[in-house]
Protein backbone atom coordinates (compact mmCIF):
# COMPACT_ATOMS: atom_id res chain seq x y z
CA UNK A 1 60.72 53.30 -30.42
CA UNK A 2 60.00 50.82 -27.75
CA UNK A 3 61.98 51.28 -23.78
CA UNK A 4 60.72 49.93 -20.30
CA UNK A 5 62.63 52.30 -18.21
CA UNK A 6 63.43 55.93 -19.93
CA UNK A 7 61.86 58.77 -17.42
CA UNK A 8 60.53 60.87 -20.40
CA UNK A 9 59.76 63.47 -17.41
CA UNK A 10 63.25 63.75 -16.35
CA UNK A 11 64.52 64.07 -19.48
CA UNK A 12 62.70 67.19 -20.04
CA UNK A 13 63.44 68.55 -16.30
CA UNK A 14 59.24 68.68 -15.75
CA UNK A 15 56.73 67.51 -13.42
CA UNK A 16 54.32 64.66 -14.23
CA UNK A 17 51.63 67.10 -13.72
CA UNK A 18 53.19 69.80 -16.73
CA UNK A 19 51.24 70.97 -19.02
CA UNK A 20 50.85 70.75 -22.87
CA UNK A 21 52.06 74.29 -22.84
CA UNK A 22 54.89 73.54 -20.17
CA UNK A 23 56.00 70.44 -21.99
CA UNK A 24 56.58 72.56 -25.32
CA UNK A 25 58.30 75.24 -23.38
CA UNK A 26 60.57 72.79 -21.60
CA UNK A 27 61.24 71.10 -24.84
CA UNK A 28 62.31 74.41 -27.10
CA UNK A 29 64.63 75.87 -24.37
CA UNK A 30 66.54 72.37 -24.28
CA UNK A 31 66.33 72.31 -27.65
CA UNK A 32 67.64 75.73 -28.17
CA UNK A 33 70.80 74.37 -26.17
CA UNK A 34 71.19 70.54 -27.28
CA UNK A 35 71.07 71.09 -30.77
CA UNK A 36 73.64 69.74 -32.75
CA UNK A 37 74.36 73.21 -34.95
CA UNK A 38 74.85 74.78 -31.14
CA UNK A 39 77.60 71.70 -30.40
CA UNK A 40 79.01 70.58 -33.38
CA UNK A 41 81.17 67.10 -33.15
CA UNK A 42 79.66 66.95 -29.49
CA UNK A 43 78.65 63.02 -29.22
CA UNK A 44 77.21 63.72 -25.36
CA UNK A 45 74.96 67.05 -26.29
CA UNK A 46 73.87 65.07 -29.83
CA UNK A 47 72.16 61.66 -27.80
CA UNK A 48 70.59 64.10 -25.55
CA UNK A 49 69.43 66.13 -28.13
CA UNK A 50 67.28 62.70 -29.01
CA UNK A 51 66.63 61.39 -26.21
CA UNK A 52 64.59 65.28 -25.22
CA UNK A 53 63.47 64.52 -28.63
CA UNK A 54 61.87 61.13 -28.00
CA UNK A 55 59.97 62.61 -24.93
CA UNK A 56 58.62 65.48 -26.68
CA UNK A 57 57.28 62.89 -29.30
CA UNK A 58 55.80 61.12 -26.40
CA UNK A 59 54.68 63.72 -24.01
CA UNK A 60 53.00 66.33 -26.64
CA UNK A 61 50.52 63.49 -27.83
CA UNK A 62 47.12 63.20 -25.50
CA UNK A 63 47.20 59.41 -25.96
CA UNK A 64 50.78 58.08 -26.18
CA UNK A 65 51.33 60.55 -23.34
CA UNK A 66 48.63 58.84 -21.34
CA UNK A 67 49.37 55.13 -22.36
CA UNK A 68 52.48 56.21 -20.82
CA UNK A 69 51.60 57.68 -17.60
CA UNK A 70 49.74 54.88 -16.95
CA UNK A 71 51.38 52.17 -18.50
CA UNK A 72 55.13 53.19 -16.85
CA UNK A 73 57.21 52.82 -20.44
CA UNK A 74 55.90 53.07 -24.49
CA UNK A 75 56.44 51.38 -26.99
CA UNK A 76 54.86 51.76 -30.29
CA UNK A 77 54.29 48.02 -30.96
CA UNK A 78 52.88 47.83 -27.81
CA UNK A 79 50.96 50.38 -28.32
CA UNK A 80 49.78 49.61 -31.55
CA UNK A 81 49.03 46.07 -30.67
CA UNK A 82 47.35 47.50 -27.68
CA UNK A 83 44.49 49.05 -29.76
CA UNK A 84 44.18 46.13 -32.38
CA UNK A 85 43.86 44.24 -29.29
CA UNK A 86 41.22 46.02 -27.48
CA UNK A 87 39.15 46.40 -31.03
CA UNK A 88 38.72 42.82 -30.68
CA UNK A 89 37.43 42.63 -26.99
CA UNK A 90 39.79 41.58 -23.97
CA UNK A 91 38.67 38.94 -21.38
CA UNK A 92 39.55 39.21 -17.83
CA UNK A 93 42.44 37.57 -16.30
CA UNK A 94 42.11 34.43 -15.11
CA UNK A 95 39.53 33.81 -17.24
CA UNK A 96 38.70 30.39 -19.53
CA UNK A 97 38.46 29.84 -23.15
CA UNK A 98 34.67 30.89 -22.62
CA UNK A 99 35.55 34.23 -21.17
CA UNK A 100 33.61 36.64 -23.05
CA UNK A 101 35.48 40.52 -24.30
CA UNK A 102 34.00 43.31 -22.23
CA UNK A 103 35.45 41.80 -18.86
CA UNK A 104 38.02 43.70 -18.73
CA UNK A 105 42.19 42.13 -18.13
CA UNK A 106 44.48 42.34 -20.82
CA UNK A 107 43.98 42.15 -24.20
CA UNK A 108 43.75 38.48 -25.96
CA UNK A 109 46.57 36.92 -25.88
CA UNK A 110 48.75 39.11 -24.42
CA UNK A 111 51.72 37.06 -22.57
CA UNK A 112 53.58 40.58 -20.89
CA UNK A 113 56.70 38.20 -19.47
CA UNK A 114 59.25 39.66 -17.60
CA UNK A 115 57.36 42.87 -17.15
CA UNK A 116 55.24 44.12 -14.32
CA UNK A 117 52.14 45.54 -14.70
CA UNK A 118 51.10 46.01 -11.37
CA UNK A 119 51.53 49.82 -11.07
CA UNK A 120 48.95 49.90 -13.23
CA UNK A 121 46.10 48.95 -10.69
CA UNK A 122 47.69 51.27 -8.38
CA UNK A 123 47.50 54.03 -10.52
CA UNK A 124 43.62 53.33 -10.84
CA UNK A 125 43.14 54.34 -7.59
CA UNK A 126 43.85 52.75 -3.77
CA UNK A 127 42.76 49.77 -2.75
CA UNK A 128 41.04 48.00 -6.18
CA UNK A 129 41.67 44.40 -6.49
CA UNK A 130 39.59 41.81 -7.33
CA UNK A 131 36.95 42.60 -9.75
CA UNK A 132 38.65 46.14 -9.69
CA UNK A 133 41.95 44.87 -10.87
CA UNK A 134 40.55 43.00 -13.38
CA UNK A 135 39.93 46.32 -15.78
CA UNK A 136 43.76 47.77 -15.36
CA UNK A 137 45.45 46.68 -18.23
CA UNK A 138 41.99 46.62 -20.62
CA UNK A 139 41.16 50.35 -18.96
CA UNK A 140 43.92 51.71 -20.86
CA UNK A 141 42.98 50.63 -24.03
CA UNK A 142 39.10 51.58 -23.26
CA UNK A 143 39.96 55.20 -22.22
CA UNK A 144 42.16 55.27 -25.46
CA UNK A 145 40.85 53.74 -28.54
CA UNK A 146 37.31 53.82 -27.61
CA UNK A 147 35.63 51.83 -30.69
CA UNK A 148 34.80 48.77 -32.17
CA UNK A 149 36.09 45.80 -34.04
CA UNK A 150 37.59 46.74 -37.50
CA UNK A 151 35.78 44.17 -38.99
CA UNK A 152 32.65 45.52 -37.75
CA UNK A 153 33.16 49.08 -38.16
CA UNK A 154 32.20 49.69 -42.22
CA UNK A 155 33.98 53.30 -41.60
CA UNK A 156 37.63 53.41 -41.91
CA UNK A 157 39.35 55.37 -39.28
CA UNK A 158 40.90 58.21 -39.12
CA UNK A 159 44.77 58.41 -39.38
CA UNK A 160 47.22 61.00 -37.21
CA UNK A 161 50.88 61.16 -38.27
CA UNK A 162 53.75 63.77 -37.32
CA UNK A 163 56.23 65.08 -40.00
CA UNK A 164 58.51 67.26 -38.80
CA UNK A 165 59.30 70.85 -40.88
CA UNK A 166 62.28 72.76 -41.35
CA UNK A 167 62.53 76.10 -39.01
CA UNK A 168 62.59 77.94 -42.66
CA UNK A 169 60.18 75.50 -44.38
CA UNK A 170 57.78 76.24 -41.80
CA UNK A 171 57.42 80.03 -42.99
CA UNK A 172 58.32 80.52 -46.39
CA UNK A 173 56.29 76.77 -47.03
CA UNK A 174 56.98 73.69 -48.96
CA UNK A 175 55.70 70.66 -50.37
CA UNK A 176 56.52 67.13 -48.41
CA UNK A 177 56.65 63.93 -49.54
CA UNK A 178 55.36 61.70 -46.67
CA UNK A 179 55.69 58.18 -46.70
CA UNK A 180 52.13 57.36 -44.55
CA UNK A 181 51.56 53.69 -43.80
CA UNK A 182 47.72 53.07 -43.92
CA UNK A 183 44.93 50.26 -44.41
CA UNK A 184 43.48 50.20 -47.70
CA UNK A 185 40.62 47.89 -49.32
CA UNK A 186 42.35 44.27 -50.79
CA UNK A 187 42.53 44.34 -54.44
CA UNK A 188 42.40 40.75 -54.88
CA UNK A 189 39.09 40.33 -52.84
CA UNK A 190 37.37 43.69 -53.37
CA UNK A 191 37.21 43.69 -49.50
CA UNK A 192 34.82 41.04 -49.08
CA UNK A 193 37.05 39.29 -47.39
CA UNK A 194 36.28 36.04 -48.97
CA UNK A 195 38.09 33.53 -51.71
CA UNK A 196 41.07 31.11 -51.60
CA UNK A 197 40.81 27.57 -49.92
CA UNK A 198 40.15 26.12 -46.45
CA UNK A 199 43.02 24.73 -44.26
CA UNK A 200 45.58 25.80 -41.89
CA UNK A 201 46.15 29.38 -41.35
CA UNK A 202 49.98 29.99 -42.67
CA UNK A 203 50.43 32.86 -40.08
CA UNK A 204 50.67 30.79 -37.27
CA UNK A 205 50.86 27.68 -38.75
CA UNK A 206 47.95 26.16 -36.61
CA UNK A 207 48.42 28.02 -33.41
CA UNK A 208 46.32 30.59 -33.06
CA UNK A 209 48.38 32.95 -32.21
CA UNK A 210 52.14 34.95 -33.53
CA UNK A 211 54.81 36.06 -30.79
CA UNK A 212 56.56 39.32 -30.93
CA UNK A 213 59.57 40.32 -28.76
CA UNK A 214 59.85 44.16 -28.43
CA UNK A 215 62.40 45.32 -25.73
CA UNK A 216 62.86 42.11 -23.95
CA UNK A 217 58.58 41.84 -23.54
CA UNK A 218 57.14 39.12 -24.84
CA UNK A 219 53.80 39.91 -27.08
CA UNK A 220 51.98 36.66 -27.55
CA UNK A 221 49.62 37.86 -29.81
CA UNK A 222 45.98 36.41 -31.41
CA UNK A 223 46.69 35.83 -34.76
CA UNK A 224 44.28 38.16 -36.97
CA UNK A 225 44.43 36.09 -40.36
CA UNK A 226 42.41 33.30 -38.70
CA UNK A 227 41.15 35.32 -35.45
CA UNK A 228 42.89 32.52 -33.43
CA UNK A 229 41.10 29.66 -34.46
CA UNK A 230 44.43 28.15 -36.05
CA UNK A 231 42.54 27.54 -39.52
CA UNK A 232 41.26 29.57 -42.35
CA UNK A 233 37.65 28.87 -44.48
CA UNK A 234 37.65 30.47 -47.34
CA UNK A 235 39.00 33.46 -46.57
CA UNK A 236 41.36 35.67 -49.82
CA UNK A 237 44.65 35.10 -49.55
CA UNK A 238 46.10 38.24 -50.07
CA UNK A 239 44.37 39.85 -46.92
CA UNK A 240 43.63 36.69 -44.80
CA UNK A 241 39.62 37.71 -44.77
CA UNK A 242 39.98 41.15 -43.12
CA UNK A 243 39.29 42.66 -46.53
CA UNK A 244 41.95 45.39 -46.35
CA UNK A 245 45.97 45.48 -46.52
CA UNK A 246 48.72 46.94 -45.40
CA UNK A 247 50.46 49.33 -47.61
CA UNK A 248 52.54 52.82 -47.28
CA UNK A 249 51.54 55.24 -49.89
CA UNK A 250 53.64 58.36 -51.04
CA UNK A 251 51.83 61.60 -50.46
CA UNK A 252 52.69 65.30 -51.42
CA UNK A 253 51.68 67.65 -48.33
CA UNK A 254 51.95 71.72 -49.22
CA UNK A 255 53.17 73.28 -45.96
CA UNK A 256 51.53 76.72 -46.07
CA UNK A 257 53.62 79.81 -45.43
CA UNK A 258 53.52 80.80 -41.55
CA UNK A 259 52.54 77.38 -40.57
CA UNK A 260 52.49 76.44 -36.59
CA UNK A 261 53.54 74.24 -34.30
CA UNK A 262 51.41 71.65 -33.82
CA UNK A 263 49.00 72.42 -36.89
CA UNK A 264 46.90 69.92 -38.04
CA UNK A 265 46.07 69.68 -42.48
CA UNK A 266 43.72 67.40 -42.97
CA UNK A 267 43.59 65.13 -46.13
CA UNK A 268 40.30 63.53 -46.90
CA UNK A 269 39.93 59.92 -47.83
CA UNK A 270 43.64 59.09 -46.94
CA UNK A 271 42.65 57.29 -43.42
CA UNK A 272 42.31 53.38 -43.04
CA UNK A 273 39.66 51.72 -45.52
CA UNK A 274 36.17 50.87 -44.92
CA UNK A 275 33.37 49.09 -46.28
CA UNK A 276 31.35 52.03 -46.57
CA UNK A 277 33.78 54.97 -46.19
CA UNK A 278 37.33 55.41 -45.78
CA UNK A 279 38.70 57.33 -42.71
CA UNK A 280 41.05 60.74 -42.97
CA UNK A 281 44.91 61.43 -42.55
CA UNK A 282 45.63 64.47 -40.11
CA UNK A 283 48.97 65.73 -40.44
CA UNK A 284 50.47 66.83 -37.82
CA UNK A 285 52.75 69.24 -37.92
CA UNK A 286 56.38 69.26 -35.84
CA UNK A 287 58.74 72.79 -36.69
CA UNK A 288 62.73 72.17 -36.01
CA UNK A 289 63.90 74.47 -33.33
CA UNK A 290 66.81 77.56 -34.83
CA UNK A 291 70.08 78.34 -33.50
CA UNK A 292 68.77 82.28 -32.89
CA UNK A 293 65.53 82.55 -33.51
CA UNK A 294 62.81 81.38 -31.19
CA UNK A 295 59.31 81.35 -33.01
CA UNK A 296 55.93 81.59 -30.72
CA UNK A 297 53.16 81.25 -32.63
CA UNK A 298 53.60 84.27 -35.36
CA UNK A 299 55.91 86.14 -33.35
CA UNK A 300 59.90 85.62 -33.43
CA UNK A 301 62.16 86.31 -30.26
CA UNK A 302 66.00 87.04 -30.46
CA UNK A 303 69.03 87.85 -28.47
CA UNK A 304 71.61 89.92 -29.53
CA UNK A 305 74.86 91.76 -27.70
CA UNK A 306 75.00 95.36 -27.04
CA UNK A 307 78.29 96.97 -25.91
CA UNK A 308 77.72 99.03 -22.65
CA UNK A 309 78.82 102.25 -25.00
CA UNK A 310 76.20 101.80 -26.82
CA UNK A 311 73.71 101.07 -24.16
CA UNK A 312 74.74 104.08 -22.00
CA UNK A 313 75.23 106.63 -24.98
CA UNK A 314 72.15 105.03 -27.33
CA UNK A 315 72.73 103.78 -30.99
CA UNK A 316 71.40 102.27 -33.95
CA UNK A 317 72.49 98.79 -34.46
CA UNK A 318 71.79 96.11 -37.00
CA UNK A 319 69.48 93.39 -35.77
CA UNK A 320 69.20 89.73 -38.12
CA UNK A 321 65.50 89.22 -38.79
CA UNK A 322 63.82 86.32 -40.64
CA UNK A 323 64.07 88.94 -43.55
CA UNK A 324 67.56 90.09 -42.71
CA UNK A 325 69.48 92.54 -41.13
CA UNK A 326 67.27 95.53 -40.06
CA UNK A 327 68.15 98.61 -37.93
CA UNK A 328 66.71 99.08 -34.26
CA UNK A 329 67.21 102.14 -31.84
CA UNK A 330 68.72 101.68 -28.63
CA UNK A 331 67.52 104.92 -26.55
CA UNK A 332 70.43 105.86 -23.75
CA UNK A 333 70.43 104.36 -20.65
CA UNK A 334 69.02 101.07 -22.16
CA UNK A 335 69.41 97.94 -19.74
CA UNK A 336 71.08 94.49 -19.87
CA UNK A 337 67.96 92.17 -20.30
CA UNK A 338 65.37 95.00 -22.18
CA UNK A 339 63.39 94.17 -24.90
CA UNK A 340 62.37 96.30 -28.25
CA UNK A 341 59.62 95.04 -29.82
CA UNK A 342 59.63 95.44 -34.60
CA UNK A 343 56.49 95.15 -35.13
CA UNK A 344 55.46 92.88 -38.45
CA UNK A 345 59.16 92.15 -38.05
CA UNK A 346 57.84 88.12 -37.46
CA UNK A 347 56.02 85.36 -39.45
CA UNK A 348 53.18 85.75 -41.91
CA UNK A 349 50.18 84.22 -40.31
CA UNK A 350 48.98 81.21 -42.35
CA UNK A 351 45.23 81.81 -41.10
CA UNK A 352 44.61 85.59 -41.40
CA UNK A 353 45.52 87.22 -44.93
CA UNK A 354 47.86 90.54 -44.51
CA UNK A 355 48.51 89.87 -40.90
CA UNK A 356 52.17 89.66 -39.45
CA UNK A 357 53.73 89.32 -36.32
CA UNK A 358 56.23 90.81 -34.37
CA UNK A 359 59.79 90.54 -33.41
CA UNK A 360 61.11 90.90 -29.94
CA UNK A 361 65.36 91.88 -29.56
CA UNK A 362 66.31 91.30 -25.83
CA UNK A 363 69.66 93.05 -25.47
CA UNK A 364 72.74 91.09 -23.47
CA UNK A 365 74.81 93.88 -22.37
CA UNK A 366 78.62 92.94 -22.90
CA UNK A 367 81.70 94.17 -20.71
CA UNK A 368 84.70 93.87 -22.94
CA UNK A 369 87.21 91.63 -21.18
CA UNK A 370 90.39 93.14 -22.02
CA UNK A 371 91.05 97.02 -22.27
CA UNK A 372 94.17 99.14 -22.83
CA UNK A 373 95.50 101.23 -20.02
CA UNK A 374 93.95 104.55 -21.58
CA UNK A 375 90.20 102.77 -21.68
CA UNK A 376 90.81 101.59 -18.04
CA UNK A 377 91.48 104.98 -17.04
CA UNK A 378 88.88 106.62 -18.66
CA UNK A 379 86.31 104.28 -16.83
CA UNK A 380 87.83 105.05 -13.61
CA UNK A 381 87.20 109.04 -14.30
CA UNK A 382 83.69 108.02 -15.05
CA UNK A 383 83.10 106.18 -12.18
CA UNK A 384 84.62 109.26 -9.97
CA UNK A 385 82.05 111.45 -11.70
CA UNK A 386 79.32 109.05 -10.81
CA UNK A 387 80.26 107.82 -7.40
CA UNK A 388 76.77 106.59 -6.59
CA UNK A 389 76.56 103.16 -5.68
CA UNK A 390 73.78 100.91 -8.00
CA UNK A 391 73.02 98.30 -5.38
CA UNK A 392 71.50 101.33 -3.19
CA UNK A 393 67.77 100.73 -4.00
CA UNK A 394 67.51 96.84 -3.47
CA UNK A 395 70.01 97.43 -0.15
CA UNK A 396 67.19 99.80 1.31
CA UNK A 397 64.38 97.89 -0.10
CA UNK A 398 66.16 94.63 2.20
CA UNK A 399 66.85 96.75 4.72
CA UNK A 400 70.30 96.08 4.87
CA UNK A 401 71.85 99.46 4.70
């Protein structure tokens, strides 16, 4: 996922300044009305449906969200490369070979062509330049990923990754096979790091540093098998002397029954490796959006149709639940727009034994749009038995009588 130019904002029809809460509501009700099952063979309804996706992937996490708002695009390279940058210190701009990390500037290496940056000492507040601008681009990364070199950290961090659940999975629960890519400790070395032969680093063949092209930007990145020195002494092989590897491990996660939006399982000791201890995986957890049924929180929220026979006269009517059809009583004189509330009609909470919530039926009362002569008549007797007129009260209340 890498762009320089989507408005993730616009996409969701919200303000920069929305919150968490407003940026989950905005996303469900497009959702609710993108959704492929809603517009079936629709090509149009089916890339919006992705691209609202995309921003709620963006916008509903704290840190992507912010590298965003103050970066002006994402990308997850970028991002990434970002923090592995900052972990190993980023000299100011401008600066020499002898630059030490702390100064602020962009991270080492960095070569952002064909991209401006310069909103981003804007956005830092009027007026900073000099010294001031120096910390823009490093600023992000500081306020981000807050912490020290990987080489010099002995804990492993901690690991967040979003699977999304089935609308169904979600409350009836499932196991999940994730496929999680994470750091783990270098089985040739033992992560010590050290082994193999001196000579020139076969990363970047000398250099001291790799390129990488995401989205027409051009990442001209320190190597991290030599740490931009161009040459490697005596360093393993198989993990270039950082004393972990890259590798994506296959993990079952059990979805409890009644699980939420946005809940976080935690799985010890399946974070990044470290020396001394190895960081945790938090799973975060995403639930697919229903054709009908809106869920919030434990509770479920419907619309169905009522004929205006059976609002004005009252009836019993079948209702679909997430157990099925159940029967609800409309009382006469019911309204186009009212809600009935069944209670423990909704989802079995995951964090409190026995406990259920409700479900809410908002009636959409429906005018039948063709009628015989006889059913046309028969209205017109009732509406010369009830002459009064229904706009009365809001005409007085305007004072336009």
């Amino acid at each position: 996922m890498a762009t320089a130019s989507k408005d993730y904002y616009k996409a969701l029809g919200i303000k920069r300044t929305a919150t968490a809460d407003e940026v989950r509501k905005a996303y469900r009700k497009l959702a609710r009305k993108l959704h492929p099952d809603v517009n079936p063979n629709n090509k149009t309804a089916e890339d919006k449906f992705k691209d609202i996706q995309e921003a709620y992937d963006i916008l509903s996490e704290p840190k992507k969200r912010e590298f965003y708002d103050r970066a002006g695009f994402y990308s997850d390279q970028a991002f990434q490369h970002g923090a592995d940058a900052y972990a190993q210190g980023a000299p100011g701009p401008g600066a020499g070979p002898g630059a030490g990390a702390g100064r602020g500037g962009p991270p080492p290496g960095f070569d952002f062509s064909g991209f401006d940056f310069s909103d981003l000492n804007q956005g830092a507040g009027q007026g900073r330049r000099g010294a001031g601008a120096q910390g823009g681009f490093r600023d992000i990364f500081s306020s981000i990923f807050n912490r020290q070199s990987a080489n010099a950290e002995p804990t492993g961090s901690d690991l967040e990754f979003q699977a999304t659940v089935g609308f169904w999975d979600a409350i009836r629960g499932t196991v999940m096979k994730l496929q999680v890519p994470r750091q783990d400790k270098c089985p040739v070395c033992e992560g010590s790091g050290a082994g193999g032969r001196s000579g020139v680093c076969p990363e970047c063949h000398g250099s001291g540093q790799v390129a990488q092209s995401v989205s027409g930007m051009k990442f001209n990145l320190r190597c991290g098998a030599c740490s931009g020195t161009g040459k490697l002494s005596g360093t393993c092989a198989r993990c270039h002397g950082q004393g972990r590897i890259a590798v994506t491990e296959t993990l079952e996660v059990r979805i409890k029954p009644g699980t939420r939006e946005g809940a976080r399982l935690r799985i010890p000791g399946k974070g990044n490796w470290g020396a001394d201890q190895v960081g945790d995986l938090y799973v975060v957890i995403r639930i697919q959006p229903h054709k009908f049924f809106v869920r919030d929180a434990d509770d479920i929220h419907v619309k169905v149709p009522l004929s205006m026979t059976e609002a004005a006269l009252g009836a019993k009517i079948g209702v679909p639940t997430i157990d099925g059809k159940a029967l609800l009583n409309i009382p006469a004189g019911t309204q186009s727009g009212q809600r009935f509330r069944m209670r423990e009609r909704g989802v079995a909470s995951a964090q409190h034994e026995g406990i259920r919530g409700d479900e809410y039926v908002e009636v959409q009362i429906v005018v039948p749009k063709q009628m015989d002569e006889r059913s046309r008549e028969l209205l017109r007797e009732f509406a010369r038995l009830n002459p009064d007129d229904a706009r009365d009260a809001i005409l007085k209340q305007a004072g336009a009588e």
